[in-house]
PDB file of N, CA and C in Angstrom:
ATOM      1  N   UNK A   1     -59.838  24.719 158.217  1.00  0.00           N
ATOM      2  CA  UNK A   1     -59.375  24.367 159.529  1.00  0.00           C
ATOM      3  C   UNK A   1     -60.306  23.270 160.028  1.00  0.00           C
ATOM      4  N   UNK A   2     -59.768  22.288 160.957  1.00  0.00           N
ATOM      5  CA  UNK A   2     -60.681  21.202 161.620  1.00  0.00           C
ATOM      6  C   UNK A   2     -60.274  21.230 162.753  1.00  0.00           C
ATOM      7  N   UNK A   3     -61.524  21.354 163.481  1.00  0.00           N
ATOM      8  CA  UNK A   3     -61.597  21.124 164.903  1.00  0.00           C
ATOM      9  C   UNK A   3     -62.009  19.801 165.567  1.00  0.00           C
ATOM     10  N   UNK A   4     -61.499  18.914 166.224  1.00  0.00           N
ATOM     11  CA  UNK A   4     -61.290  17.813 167.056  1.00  0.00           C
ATOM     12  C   UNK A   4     -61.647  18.183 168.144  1.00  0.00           C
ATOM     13  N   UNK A   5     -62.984  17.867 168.800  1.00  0.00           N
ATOM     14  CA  UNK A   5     -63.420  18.433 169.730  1.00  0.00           C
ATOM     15  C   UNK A   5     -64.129  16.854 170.675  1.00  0.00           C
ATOM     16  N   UNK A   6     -63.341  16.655 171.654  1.00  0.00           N
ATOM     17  CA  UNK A   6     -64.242  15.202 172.843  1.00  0.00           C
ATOM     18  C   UNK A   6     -64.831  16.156 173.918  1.00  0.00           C
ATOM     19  N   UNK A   7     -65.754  15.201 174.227  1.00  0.00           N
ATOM     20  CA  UNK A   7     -66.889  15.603 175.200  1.00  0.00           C
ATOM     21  C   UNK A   7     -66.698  14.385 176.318  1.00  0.00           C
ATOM     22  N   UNK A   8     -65.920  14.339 177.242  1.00  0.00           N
ATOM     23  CA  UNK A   8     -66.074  13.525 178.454  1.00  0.00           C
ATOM     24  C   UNK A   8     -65.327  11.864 177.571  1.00  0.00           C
ATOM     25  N   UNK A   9     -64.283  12.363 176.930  1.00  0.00           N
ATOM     26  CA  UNK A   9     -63.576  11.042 176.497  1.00  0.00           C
ATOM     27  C   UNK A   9     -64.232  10.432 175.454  1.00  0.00           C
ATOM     28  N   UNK A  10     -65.231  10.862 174.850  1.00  0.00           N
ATOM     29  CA  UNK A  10     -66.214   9.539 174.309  1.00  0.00           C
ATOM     30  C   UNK A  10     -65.428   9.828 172.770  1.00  0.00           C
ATOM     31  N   UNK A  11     -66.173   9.633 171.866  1.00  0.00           N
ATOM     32  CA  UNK A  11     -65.617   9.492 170.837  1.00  0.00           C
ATOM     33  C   UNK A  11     -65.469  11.261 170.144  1.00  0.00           C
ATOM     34  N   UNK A  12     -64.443  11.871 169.436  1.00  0.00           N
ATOM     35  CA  UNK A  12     -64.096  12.598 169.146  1.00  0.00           C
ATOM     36  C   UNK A  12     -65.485  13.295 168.078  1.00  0.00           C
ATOM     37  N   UNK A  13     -65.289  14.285 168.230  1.00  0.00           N
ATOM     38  CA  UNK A  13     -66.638  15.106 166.906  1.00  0.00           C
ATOM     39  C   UNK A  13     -65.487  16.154 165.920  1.00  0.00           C
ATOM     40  N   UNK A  14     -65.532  15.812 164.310  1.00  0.00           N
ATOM     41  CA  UNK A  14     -64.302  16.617 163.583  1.00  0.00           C
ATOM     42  C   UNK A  14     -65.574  17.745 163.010  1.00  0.00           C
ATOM     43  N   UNK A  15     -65.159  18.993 163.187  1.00  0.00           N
ATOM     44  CA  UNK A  15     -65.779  20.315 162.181  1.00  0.00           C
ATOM     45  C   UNK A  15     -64.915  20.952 161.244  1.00  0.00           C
ATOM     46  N   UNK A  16     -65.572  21.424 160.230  1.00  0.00           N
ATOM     47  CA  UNK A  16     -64.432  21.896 159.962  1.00  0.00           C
ATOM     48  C   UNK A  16     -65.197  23.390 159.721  1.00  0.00           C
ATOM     49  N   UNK A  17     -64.404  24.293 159.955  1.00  0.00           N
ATOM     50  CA  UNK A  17     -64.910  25.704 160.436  1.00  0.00           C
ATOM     51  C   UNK A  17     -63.573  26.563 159.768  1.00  0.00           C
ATOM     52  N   UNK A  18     -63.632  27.765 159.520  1.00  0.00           N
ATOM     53  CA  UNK A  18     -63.758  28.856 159.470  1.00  0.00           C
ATOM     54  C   UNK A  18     -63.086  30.068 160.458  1.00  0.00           C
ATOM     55  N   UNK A  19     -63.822  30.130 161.466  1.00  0.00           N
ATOM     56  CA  UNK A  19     -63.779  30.509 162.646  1.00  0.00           C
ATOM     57  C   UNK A  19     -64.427  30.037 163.729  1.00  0.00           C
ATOM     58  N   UNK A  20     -63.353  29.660 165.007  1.00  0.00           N
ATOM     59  CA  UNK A  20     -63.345  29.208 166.252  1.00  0.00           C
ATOM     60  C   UNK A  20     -63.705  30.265 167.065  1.00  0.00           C
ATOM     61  N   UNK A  21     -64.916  30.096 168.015  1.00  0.00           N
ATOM     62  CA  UNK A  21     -64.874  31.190 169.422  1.00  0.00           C
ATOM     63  C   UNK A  21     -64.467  29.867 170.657  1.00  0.00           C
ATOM     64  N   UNK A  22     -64.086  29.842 171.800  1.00  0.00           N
ATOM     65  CA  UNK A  22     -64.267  29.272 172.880  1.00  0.00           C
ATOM     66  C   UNK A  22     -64.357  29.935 173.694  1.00  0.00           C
ATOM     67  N   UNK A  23     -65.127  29.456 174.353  1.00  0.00           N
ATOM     68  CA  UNK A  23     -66.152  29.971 175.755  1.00  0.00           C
ATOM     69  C   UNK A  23     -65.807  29.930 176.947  1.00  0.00           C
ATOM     70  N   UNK A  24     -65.434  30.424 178.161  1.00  0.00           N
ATOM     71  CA  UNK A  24     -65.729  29.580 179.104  1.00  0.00           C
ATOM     72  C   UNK A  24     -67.033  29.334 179.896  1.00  0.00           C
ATOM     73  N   UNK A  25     -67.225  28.761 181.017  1.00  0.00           N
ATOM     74  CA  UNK A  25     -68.434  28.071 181.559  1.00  0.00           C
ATOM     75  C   UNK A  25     -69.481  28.828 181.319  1.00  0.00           C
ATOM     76  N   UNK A  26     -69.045  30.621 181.900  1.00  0.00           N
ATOM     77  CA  UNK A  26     -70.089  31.917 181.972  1.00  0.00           C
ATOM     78  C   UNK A  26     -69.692  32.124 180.435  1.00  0.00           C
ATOM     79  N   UNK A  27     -69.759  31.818 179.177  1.00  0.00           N
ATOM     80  CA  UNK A  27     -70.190  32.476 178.541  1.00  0.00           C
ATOM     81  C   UNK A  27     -69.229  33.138 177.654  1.00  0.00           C
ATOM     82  N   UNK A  28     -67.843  33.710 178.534  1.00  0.00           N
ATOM     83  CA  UNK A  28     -67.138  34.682 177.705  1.00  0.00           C
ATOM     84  C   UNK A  28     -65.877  34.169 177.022  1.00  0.00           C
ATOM     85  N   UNK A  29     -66.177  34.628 176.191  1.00  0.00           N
ATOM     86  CA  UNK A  29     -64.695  34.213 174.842  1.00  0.00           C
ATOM     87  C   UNK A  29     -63.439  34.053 175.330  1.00  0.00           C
ATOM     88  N   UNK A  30     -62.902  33.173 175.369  1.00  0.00           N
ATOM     89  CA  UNK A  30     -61.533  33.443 176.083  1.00  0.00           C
ATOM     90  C   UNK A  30     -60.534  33.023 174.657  1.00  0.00           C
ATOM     91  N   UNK A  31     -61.212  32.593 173.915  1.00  0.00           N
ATOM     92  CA  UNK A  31     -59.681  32.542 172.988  1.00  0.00           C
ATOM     93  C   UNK A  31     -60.567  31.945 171.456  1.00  0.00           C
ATOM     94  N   UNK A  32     -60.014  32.469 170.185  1.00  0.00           N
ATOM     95  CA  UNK A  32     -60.756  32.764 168.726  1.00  0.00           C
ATOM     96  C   UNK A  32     -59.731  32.125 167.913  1.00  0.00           C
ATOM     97  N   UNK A  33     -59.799  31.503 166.957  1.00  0.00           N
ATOM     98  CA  UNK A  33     -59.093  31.304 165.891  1.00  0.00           C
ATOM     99  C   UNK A  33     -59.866  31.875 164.741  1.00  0.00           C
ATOM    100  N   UNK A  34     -59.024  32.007 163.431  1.00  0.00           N
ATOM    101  CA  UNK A  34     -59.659  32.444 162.071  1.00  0.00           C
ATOM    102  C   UNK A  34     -58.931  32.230 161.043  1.00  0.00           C
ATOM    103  N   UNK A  35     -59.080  31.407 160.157  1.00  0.00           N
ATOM    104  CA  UNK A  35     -58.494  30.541 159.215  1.00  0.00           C
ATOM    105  C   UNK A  35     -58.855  31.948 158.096  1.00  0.00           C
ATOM    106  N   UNK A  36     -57.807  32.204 156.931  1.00  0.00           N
ATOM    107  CA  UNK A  36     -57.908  33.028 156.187  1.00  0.00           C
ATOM    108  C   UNK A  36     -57.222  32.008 154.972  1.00  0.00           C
ATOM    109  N   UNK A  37     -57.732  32.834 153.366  1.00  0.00           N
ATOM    110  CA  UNK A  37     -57.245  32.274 152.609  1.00  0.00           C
ATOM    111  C   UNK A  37     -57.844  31.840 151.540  1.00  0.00           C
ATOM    112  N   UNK A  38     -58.020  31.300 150.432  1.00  0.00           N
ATOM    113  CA  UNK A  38     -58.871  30.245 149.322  1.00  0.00           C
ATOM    114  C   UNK A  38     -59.353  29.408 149.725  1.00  0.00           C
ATOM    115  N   UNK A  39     -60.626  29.601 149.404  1.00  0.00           N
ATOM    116  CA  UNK A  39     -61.272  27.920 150.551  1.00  0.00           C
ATOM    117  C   UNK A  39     -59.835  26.680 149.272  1.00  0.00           C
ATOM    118  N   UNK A  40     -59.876  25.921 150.100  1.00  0.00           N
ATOM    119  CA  UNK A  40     -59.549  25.167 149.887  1.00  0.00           C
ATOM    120  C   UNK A  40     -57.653  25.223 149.519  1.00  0.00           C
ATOM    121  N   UNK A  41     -57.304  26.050 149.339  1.00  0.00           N
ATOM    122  CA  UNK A  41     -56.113  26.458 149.378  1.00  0.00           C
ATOM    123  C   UNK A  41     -55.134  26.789 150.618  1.00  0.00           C
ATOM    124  N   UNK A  42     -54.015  26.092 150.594  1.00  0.00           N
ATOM    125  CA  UNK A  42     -53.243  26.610 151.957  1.00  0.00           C
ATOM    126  C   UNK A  42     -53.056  27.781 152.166  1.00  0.00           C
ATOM    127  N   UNK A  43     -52.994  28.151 153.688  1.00  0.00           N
ATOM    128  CA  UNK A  43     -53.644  29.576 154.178  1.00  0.00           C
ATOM    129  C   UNK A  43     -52.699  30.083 155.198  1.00  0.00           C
ATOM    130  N   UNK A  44     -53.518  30.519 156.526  1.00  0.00           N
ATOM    131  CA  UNK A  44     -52.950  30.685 157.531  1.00  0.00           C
ATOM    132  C   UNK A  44     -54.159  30.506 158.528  1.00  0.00           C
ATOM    133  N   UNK A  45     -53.543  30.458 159.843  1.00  0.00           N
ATOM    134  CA  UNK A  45     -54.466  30.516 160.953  1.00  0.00           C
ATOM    135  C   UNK A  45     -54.200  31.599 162.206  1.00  0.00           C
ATOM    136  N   UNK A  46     -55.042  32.316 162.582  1.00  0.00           N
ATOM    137  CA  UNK A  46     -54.808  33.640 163.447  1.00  0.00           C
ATOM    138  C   UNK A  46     -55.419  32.935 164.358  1.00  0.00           C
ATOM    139  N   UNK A  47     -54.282  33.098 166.263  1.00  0.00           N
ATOM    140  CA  UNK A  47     -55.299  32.896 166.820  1.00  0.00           C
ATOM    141  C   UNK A  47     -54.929  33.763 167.934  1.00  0.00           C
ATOM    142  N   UNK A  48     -55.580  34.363 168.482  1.00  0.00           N
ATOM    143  CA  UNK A  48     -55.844  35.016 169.715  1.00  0.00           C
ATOM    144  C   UNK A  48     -56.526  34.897 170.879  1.00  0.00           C
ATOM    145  N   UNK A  49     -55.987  35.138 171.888  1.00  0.00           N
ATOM    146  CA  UNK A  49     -56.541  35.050 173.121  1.00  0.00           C
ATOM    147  C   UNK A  49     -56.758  36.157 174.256  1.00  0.00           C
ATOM    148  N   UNK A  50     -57.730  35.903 175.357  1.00  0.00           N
ATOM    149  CA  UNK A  50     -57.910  36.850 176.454  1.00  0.00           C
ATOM    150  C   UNK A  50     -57.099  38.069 176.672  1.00  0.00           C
ATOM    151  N   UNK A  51     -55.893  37.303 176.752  1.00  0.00           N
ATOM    152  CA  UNK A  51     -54.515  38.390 176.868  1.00  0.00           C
ATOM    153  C   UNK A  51     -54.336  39.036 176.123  1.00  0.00           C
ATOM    154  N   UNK A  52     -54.685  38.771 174.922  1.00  0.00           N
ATOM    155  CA  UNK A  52     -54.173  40.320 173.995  1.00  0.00           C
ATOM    156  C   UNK A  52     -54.642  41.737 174.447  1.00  0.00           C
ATOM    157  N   UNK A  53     -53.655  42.257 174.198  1.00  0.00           N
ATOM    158  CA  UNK A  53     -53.933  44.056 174.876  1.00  0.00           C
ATOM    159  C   UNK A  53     -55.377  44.334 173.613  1.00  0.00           C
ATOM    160  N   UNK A  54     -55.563  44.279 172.473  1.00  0.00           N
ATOM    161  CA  UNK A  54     -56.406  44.523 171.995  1.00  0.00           C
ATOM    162  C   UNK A  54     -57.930  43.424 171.658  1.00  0.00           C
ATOM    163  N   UNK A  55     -57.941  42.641 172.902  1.00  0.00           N
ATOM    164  CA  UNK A  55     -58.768  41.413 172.946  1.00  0.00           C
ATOM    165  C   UNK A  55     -60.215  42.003 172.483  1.00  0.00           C
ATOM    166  N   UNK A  56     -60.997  43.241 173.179  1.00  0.00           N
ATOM    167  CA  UNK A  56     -62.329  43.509 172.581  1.00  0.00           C
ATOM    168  C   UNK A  56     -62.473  43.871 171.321  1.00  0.00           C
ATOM    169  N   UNK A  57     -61.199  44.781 171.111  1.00  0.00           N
ATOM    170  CA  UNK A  57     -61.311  44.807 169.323  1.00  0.00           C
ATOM    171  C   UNK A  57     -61.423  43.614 168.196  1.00  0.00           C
ATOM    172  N   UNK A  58     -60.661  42.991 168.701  1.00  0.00           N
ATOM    173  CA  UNK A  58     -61.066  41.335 168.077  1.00  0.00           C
ATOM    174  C   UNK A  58     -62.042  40.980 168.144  1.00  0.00           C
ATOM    175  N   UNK A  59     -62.607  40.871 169.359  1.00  0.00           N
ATOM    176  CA  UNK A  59     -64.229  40.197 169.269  1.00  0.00           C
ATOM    177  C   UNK A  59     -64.835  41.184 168.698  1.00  0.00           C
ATOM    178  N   UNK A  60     -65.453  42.555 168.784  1.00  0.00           N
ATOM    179  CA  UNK A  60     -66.079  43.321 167.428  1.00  0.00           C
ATOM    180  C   UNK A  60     -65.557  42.923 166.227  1.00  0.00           C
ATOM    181  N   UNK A  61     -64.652  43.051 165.882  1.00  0.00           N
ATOM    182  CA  UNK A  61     -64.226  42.560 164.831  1.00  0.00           C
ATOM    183  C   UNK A  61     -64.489  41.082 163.685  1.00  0.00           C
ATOM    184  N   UNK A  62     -65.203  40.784 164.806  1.00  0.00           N
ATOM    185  CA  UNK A  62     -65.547  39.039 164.815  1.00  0.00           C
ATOM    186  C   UNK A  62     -66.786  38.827 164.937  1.00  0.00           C
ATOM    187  N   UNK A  63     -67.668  40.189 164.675  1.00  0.00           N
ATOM    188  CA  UNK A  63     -68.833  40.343 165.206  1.00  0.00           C
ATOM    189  C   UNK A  63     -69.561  39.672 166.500  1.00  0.00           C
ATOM    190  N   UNK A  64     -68.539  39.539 167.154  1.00  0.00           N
ATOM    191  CA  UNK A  64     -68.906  39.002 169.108  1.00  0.00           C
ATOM    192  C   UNK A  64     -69.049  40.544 169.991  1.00  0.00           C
ATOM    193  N   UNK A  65     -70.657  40.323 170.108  1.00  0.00           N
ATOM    194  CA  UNK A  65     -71.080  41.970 171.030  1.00  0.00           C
ATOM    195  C   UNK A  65     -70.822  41.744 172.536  1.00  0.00           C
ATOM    196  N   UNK A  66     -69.697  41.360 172.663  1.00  0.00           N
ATOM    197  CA  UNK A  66     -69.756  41.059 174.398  1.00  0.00           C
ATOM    198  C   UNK A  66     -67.758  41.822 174.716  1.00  0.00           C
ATOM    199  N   UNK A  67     -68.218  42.228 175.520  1.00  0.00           N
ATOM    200  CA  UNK A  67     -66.990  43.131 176.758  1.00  0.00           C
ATOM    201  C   UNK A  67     -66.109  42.062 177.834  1.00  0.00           C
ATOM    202  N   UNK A  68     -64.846  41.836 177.564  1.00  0.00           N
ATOM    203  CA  UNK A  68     -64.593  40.987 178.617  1.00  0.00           C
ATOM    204  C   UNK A  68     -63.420  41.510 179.018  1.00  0.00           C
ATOM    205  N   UNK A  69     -63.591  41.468 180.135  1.00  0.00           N
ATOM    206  CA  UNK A  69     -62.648  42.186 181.615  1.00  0.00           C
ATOM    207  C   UNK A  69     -61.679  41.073 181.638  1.00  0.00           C
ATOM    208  N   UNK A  70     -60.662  41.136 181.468  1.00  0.00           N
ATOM    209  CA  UNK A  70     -59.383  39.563 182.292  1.00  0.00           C
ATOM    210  C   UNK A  70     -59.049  40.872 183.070  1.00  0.00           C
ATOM    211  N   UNK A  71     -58.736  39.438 184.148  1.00  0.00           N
ATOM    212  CA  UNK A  71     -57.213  40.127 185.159  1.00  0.00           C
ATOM    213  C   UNK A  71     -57.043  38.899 185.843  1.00  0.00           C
ATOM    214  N   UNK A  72     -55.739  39.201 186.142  1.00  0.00           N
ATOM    215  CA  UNK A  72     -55.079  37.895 186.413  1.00  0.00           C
ATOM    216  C   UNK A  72     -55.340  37.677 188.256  1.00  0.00           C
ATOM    217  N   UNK A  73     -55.391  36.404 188.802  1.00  0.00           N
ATOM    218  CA  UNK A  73     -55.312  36.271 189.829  1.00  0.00           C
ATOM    219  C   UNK A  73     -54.115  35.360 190.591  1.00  0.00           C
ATOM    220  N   UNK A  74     -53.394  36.348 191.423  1.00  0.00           N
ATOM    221  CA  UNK A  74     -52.738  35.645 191.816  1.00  0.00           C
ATOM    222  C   UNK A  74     -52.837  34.599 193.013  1.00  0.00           C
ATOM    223  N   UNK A  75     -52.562  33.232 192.488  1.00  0.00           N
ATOM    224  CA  UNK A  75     -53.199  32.148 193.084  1.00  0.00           C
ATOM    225  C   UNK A  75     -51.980  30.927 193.816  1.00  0.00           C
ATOM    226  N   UNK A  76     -52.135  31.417 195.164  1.00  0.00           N
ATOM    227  CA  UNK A  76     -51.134  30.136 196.057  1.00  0.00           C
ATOM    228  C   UNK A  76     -51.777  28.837 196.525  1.00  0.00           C
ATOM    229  N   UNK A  77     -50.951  28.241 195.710  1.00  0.00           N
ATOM    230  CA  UNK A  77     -51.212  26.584 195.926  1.00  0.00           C
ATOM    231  C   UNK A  77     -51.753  26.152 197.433  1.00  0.00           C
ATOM    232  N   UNK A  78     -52.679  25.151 197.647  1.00  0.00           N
ATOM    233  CA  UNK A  78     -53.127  24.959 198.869  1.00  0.00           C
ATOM    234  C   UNK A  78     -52.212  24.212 199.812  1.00  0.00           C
ATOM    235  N   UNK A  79     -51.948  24.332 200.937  1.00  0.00           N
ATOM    236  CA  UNK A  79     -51.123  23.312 201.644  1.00  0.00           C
ATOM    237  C   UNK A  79     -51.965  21.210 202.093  1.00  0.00           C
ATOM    238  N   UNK A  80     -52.791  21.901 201.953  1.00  0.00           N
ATOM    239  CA  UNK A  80     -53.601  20.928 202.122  1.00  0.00           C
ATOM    240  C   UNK A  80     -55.327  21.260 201.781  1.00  0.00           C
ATOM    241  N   UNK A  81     -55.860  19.907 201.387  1.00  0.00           N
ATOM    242  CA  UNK A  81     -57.307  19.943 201.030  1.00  0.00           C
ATOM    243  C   UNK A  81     -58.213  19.175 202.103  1.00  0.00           C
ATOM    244  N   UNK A  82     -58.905  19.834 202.692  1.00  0.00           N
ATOM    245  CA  UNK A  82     -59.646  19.030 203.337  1.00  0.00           C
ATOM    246  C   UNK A  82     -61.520  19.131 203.097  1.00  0.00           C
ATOM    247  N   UNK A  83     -61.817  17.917 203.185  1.00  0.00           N
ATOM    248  CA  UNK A  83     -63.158  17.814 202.863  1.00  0.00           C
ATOM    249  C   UNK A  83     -63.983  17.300 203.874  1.00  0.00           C
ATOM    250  N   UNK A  84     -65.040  17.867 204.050  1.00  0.00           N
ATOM    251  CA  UNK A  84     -66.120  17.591 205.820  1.00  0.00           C
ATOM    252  C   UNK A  84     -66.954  18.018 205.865  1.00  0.00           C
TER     253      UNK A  84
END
């Protein structure tokens, strides 16, 4: 698997990995990929996210020792922004 990853537009960074965690700001996993298969042989790619009903089992599974709580927030658009 290759990951294509920009940092503020600049020029792109390629990895090629295995397995993906992404983070958000604090830290917690919000979404994993995991390439299975023959190195080098066509495969498959698993990917999961926050939402899965079985999301902590994945991260143990993935050897990631961290607990993460989602819940959704329900969020109404602002009528206006003001700044002062």
């Amino acid at each position: 698997m290759r990951i294509i990853a920009h940092n503020n537009m600049g020029k792109p960074q390629v990895i090629e990995a295995t397995r993906l965690v992404i983070e958000d700001d604090l830290g917690n996993p919000v979404c994993v990929a995991m390439q299975f298969g023959p190195p080098g042989q066509p495969g498959g790619i698993i990917i999961e996210n926050a939402d899965a009903e079985n999301w902590n089992d994945i991260l143990r599974q993935l050897g990631i020792n961290k607990t993460v709580i989602v819940t959704d927030i329900n969020q109404k658009p602002l009528d206006q922004i003001v700044f002062g």
